[in-house]
Protein backbone atom coordinates (compact mmCIF):
# COMPACT_ATOMS: atom_id res chain seq x y z
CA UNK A 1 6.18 -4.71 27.63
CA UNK A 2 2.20 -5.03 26.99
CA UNK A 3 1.91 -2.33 30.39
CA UNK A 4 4.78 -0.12 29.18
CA UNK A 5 2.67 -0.07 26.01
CA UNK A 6 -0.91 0.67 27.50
CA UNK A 7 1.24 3.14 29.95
CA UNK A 8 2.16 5.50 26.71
CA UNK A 9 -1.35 5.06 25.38
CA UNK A 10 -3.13 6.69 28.58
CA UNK A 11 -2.59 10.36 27.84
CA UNK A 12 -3.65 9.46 23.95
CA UNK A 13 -6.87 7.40 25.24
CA UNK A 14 -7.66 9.83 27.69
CA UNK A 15 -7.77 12.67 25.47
CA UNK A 16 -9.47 11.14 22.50
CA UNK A 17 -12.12 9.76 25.44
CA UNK A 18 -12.58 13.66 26.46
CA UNK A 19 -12.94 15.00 23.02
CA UNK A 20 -10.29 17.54 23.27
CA UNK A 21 -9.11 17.60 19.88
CA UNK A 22 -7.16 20.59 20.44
CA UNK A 23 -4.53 18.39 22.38
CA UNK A 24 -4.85 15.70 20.10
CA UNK A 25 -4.06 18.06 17.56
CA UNK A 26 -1.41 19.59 19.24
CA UNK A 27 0.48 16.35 19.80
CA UNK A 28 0.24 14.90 16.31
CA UNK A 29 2.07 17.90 15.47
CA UNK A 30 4.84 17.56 17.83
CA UNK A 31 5.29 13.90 16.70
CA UNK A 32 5.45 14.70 13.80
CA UNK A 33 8.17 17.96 13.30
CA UNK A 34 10.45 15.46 15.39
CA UNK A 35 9.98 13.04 12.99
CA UNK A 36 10.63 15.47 10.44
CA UNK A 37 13.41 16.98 12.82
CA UNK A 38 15.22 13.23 12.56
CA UNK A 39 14.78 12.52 9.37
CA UNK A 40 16.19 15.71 8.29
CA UNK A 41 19.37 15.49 9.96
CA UNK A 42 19.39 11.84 8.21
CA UNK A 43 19.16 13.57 5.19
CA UNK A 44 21.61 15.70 5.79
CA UNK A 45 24.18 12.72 7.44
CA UNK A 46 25.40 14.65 9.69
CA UNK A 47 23.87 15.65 13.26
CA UNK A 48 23.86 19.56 13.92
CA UNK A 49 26.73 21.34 14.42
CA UNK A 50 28.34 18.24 13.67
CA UNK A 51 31.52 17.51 11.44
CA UNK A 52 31.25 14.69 9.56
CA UNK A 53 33.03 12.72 6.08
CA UNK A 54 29.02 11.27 5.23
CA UNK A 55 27.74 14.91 5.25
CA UNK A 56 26.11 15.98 2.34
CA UNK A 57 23.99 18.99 2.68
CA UNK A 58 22.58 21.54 5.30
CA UNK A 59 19.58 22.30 6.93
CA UNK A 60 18.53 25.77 6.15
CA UNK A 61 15.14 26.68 7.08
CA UNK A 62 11.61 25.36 6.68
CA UNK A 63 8.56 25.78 4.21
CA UNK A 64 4.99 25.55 4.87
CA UNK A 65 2.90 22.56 4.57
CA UNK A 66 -1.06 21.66 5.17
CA UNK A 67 -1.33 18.36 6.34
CA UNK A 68 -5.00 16.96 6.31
CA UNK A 69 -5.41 14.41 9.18
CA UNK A 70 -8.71 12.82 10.73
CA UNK A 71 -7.81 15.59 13.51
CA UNK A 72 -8.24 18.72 11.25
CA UNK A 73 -5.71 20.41 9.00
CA UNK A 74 -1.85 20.96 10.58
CA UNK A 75 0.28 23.36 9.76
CA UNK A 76 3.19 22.07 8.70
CA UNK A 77 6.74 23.54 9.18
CA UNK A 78 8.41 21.40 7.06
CA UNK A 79 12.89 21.54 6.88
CA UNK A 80 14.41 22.67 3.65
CA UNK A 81 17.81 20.85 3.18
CA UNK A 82 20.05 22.23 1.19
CA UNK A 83 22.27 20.13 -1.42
CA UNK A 84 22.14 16.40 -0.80
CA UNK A 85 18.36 14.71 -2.41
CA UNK A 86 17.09 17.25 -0.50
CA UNK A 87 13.85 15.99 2.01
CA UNK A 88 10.24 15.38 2.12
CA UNK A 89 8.74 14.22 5.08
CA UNK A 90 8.23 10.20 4.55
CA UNK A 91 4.50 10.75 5.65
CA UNK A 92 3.24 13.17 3.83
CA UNK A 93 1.28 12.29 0.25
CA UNK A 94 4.23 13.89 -2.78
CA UNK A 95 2.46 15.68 -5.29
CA UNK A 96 -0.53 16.43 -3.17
CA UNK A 97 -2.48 19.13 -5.12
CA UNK A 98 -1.99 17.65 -8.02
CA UNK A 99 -3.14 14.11 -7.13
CA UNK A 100 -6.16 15.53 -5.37
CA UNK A 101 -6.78 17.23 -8.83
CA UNK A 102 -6.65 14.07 -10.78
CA UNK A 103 -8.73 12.09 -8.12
CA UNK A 104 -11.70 14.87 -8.59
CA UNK A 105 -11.50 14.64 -11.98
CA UNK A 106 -11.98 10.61 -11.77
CA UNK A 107 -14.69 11.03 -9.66
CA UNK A 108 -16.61 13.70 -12.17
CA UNK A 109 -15.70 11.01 -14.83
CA UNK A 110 -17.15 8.73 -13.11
CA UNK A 111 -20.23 10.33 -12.51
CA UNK A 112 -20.63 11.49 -15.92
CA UNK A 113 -20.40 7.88 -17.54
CA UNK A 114 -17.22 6.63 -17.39
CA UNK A 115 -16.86 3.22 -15.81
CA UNK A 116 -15.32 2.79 -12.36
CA UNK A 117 -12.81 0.21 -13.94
CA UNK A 118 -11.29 2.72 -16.46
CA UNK A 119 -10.72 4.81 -12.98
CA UNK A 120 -9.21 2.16 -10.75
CA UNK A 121 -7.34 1.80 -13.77
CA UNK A 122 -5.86 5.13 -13.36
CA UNK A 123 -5.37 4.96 -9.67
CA UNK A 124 -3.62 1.86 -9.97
CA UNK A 125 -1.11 3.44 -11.75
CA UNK A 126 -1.04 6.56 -9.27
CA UNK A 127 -0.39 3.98 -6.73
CA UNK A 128 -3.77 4.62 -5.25
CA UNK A 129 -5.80 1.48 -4.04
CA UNK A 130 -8.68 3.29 -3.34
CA UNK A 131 -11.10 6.25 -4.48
CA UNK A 132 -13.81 7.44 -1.82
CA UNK A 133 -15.84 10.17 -3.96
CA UNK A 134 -17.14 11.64 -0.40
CA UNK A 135 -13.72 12.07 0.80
CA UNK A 136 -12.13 13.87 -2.88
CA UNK A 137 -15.61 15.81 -2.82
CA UNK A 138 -14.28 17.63 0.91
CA UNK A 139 -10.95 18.47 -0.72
CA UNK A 140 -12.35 20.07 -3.74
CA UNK A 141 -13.51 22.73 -2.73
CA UNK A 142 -10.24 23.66 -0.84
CA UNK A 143 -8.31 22.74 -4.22
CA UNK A 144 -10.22 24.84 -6.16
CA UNK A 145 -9.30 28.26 -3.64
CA UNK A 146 -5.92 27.07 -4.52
CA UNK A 147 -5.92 26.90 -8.24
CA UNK A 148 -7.57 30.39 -8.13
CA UNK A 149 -5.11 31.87 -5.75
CA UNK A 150 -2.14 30.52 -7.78
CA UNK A 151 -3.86 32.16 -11.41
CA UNK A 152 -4.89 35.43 -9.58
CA UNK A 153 -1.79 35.84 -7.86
CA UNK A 154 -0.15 39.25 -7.89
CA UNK A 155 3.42 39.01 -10.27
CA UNK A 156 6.07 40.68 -8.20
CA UNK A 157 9.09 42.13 -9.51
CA UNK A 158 10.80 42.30 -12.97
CA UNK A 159 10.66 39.52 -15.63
CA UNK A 160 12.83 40.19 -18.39
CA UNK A 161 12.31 36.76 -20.28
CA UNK A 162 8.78 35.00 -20.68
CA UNK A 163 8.49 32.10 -22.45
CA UNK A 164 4.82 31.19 -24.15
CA UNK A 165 3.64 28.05 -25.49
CA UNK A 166 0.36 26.05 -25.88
CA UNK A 167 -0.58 22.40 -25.61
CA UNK A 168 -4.11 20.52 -26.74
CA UNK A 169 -5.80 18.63 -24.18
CA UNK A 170 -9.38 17.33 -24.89
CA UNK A 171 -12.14 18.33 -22.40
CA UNK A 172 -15.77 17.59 -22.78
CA UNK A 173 -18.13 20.84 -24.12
CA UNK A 174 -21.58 19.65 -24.50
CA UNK A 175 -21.02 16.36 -24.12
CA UNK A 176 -18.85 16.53 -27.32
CA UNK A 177 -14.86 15.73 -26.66
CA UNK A 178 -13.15 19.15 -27.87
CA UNK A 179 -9.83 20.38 -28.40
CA UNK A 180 -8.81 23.46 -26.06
CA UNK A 181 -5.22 25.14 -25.79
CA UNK A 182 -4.63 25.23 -22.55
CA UNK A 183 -2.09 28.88 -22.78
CA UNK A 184 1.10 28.61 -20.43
CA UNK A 185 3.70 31.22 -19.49
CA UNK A 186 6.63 31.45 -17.34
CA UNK A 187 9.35 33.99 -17.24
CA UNK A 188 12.46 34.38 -15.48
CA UNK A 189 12.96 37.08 -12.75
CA UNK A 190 15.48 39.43 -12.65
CA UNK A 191 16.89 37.57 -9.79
CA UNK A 192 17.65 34.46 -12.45
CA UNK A 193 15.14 32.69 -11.01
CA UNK A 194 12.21 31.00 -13.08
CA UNK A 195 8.61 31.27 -12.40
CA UNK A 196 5.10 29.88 -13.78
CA UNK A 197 3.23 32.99 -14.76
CA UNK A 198 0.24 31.80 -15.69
CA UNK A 199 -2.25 29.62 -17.35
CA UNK A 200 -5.31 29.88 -19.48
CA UNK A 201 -7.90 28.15 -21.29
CA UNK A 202 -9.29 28.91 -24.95
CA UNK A 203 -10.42 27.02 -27.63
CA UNK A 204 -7.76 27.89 -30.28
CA UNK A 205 -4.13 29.70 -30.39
CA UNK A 206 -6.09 32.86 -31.88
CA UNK A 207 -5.13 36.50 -31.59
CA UNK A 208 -7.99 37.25 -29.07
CA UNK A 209 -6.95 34.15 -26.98
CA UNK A 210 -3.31 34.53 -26.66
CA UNK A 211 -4.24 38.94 -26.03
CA UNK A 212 -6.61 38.30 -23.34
CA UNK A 213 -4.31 35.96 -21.55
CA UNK A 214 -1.24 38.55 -21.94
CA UNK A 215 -3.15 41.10 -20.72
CA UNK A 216 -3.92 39.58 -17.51
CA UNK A 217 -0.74 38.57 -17.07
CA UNK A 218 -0.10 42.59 -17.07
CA UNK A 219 -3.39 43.35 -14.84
CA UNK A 220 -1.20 40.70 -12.27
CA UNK A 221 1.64 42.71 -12.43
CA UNK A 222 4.33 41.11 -14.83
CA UNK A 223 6.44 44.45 -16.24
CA UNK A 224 10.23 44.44 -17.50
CA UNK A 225 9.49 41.76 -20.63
CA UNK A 226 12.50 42.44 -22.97
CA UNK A 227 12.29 39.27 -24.83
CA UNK A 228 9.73 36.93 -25.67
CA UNK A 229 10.33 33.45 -26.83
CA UNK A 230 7.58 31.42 -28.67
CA UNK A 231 6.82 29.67 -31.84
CA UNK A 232 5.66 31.42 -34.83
CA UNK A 233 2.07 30.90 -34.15
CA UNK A 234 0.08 34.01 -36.11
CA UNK A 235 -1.84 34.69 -32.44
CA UNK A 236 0.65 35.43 -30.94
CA UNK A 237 2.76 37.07 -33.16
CA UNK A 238 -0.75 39.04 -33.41
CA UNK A 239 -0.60 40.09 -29.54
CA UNK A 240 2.94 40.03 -28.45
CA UNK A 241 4.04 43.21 -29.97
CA UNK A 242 0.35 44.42 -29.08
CA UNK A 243 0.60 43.92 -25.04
CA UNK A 244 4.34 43.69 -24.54
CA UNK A 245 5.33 47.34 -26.57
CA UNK A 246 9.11 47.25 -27.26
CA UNK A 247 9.92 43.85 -25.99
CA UNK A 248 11.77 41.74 -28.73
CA UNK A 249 10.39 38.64 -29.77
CA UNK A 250 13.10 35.57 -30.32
CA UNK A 251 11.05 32.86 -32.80
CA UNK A 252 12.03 29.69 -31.39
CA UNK A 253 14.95 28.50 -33.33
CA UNK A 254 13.93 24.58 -33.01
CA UNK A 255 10.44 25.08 -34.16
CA UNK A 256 12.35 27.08 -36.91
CA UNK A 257 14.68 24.32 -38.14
CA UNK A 258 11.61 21.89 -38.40
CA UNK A 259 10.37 24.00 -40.68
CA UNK A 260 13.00 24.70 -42.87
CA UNK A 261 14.02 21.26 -43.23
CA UNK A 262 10.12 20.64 -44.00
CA UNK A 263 10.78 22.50 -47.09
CA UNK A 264 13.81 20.54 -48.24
CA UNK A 265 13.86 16.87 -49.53
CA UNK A 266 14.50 14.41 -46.54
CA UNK A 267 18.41 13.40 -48.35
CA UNK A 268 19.41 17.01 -48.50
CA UNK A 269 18.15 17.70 -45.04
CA UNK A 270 21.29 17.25 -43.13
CA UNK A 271 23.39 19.24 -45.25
CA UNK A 272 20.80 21.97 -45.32
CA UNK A 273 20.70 21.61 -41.78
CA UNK A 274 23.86 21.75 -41.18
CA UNK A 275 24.45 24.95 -43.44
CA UNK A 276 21.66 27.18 -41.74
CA UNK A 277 23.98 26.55 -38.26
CA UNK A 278 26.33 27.98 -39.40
CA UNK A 279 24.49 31.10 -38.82
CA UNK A 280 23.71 30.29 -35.18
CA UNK A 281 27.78 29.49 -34.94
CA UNK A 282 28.55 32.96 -35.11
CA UNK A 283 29.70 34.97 -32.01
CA UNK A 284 28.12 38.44 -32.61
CA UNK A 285 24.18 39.56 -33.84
CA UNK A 286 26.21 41.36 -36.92
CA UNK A 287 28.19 38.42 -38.05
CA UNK A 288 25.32 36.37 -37.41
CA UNK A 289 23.11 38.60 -39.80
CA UNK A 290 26.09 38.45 -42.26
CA UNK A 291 25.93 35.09 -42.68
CA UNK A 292 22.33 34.82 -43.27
CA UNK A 293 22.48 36.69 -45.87
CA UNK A 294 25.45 34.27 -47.52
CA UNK A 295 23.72 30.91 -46.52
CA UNK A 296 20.17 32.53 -48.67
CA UNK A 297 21.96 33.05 -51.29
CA UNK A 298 23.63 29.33 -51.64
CA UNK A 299 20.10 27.67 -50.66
CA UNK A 300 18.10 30.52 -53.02
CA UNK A 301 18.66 28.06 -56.36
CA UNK A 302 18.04 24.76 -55.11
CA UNK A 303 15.59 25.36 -52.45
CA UNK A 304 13.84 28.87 -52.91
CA UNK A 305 11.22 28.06 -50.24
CA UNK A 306 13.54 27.41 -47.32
CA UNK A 307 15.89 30.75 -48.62
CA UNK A 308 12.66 32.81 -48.77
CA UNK A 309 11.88 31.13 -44.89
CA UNK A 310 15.24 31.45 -44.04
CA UNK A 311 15.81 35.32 -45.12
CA UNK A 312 11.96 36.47 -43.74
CA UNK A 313 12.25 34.72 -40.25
CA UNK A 314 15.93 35.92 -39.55
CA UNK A 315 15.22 39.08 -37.96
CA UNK A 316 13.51 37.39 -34.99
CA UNK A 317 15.36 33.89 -35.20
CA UNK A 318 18.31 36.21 -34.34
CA UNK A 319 17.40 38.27 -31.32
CA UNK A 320 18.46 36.64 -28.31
CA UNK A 321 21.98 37.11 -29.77
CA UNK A 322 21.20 41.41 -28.68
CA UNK A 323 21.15 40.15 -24.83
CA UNK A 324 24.58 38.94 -22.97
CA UNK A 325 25.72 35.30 -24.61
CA UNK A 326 25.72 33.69 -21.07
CA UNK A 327 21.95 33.36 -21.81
CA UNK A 328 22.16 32.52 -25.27
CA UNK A 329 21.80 28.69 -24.56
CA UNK A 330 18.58 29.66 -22.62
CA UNK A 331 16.81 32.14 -24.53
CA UNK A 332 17.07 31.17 -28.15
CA UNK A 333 14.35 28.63 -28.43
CA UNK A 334 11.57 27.41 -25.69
CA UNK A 335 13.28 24.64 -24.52
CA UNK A 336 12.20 25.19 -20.95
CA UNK A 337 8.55 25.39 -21.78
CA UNK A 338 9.05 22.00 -24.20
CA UNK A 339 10.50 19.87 -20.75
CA UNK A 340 7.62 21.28 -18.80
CA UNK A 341 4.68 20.50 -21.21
CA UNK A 342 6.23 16.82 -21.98
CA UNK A 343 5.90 16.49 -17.74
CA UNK A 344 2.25 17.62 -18.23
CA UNK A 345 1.51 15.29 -21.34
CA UNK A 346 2.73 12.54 -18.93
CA UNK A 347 0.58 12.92 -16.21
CA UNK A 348 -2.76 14.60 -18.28
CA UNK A 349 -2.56 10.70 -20.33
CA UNK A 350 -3.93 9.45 -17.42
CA UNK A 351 -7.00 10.90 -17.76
CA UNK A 352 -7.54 10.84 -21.89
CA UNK A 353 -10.47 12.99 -22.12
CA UNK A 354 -11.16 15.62 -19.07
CA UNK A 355 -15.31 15.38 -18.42
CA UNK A 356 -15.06 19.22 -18.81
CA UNK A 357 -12.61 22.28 -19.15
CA UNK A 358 -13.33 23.21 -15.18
CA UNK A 359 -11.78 19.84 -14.31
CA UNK A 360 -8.70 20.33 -17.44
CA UNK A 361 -7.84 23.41 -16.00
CA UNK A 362 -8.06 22.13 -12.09
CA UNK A 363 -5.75 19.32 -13.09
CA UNK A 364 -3.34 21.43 -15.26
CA UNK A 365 -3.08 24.62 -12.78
CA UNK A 366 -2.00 22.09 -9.86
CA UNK A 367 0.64 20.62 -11.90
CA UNK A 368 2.01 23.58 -12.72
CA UNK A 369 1.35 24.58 -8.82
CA UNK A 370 3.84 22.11 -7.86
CA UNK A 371 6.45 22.43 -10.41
CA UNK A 372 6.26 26.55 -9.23
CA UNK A 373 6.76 25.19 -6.03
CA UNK A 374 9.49 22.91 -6.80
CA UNK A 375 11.44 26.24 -9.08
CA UNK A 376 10.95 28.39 -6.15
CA UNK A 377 13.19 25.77 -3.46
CA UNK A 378 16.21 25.30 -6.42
CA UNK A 379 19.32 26.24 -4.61
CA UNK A 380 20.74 27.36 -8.43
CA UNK A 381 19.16 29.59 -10.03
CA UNK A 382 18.28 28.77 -13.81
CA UNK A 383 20.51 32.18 -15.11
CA UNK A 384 23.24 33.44 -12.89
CA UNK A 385 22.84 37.21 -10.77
CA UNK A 386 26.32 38.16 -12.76
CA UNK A 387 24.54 37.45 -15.79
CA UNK A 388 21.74 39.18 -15.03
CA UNK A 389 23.45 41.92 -14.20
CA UNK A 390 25.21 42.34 -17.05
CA UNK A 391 21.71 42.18 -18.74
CA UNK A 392 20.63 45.55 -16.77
CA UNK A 393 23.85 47.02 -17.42
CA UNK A 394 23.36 46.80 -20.88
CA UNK A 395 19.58 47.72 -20.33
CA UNK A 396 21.28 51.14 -19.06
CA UNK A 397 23.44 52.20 -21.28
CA UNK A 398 21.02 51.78 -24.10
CA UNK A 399 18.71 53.54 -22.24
CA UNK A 400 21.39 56.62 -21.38
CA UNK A 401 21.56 60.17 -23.18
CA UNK A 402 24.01 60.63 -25.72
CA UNK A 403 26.41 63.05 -24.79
């Protein structure tokens, strides 16, 4: 056995003894896509063109991965698997971007004063044992070309919905912790499939913040908004109408409710509540609109504030019921962007306070990097082609001459 062994370890020996990393190179990456090759058929439980009762997906494809090994970078070609838990190769680091991201950020805390227990702290939770600065200081740079590629990125095709939203995170500015909203947008293609748009950092959710960001969103490309979905933050209802001419805007109905039941008396609020949806219960935008105006006038005596928020807001609390009802459930509050900035808060705890807004927006962008990633591989699409089509067919006949 011990000669068999040493027999398969001449042709490694020999080459590492020779210094041709090419072929070292080269073979790590056939070991490995055969790995990848078995364990994707495992995946799949079935063997290919096999028929099989444990089958429970399909292989369909591949998508390209970096590897970083001690013999250079590999280009990965790694196999999609359709259905199923889908695959990742069992070798590969999950998450990689984004755990680079957080392990540079460590490091700059570190330097700047934060002790190296608060960072193993961090790690240990990662599941990392060990932080070499050196080693997270050679990947930085490389992460950093991919942050910038991903916010620079040209926006292809037509994105009917975008969805806005900010969250705080506290970065360093002068040595002083600070609050900065860090400005997110995704939209959703005209294919029904959803995409990260963009992010941004500014100190506040002011007009100038929210227009600057919008507008580079349109220097990348991103045409077609019809509807915009946000809260009712005065910034943006400042530059939406200013960079997105004759796109709706949809207020987000939950951020809505919170604040009508703010202005009610916590026993009344569930009959309040419960009252104002009956206006979302309706089945058309006219009967909708018809019975806003008859739930204002029951709330007008006992609760003038919540009428008077009730009867200003409903022209934009109402308009995703103007686009086909299939989306309704989608499109009337920011739901999507609420999931994806409670996944963020999760992992940005970690850190607390980013040592500055360079390493807050490294961290954030990569996140977001991998969740775009993760969108663009869904087999379903988040709203249907049928129901998108509907959408431009309605988009058309609006649009055509009367006769």
């Amino acid at each position: 056995m011990a000669k068999k062994r040493m027999a398969k370890s001449e042709p490694l020996g020999k080459v590492l003894m020779e210094g041709q990393e090419d072929a070292l190179k080269a073979l790590v990456m056939q070991v490995v896509h055969d790995v990848m090759a078995e364990e994707a058929w495992g995946a799949v439980g079935a063997g290919p063109y096999e028929r099989s009762r444990d089958r429970e997906g399909y292989r369909n494809g591949t998508r390209p991965r970096q590897w970083d090994t001690r013999v250079g970078t590999i280009e990965l070609a790694v196999p999609r698997v359709r259905g199923g838990a889908g695959y990742f190769p069992s070798f590969l680091e999950y998450r990689r971007r984004s755990e680079r991201a957080l392990m540079a950020t460590l490091v700059e805390m570190v330097l700047k004063g934060v002790s190296h227990r608060r960072a193993e702290e961090v790690l240990r939770v990662m599941g990392v044992k060990e932080m070499s600065p050196s080693q997270v200081s050679r990947f930085l740079g490389r992460l950093d070309e991919h942050v910038a590629a991903f916010r620079e990125a040209p926006i292809e095709g037509e994105y009917p919905y975008v969805y806005l939203d900010a969250k705080y995170e506290k970065a360093r500015e002068k040595g002083l912790p600070r609050s900065q909203a860090v400005l997110i947008a995704i939209g959703v293609r005209r294919d029904g499939h959803r995409r990260v748009l963009g992010v941004g950092i500014w100190p506040d959710e002011t007009g100038p913040g929210w227009k600057a960001f919008l507008e580079g969103l349109v220097k990348r490309g991103l045409r077609g908004v019809q509807l915009v979905i946000s809260d009712a933050h005065l910034g943006l209802q400042e530059a939406i109408p200013r960079v997105f001419v004759g796109a709706a805007w949809q207020r987000c109905r939950v951020h809505f409710m919170r604040n009508i039941l703010a202005r009610v008396h916590r026993p009344k609020q569930p009959i309040v509540a419960a009252l104002v949806r009956t206006v979302f219960a309706q089945s058309s935008h006219e009967e909708a609109v018809a019975q806003l105006g008859w739930v204002v006038g029951q709330l007008e005596v006992a609760y003038p504030e919540a009428a008077r928020t009730l009867e200003m807001a409903g022209g934009h609390v109402l308009s995703y019921m103007a686009f086909p009802a299939a989306h309704w459930s989608h499109i009337h509050s920011t739901n999507v962007l609420e999931r994806l900035n409670r996944e963020l808060a999760r992992r940005t705890r970690l850190v607390g306070i980013f040592p500055s807004s360079q390493s807050l927006m490294r961290y954030v962008a990569a996140l977001l990097l991998e969740i775009d990633d993760d969108w663009q591989v869904e087999e379903r699409r988040y709203l249907s082609q049928e129901s998108m089509d509907r959408l431009d067919a309605k988009r058309s006949s609006l649009n055509a001459p009367a006769a």
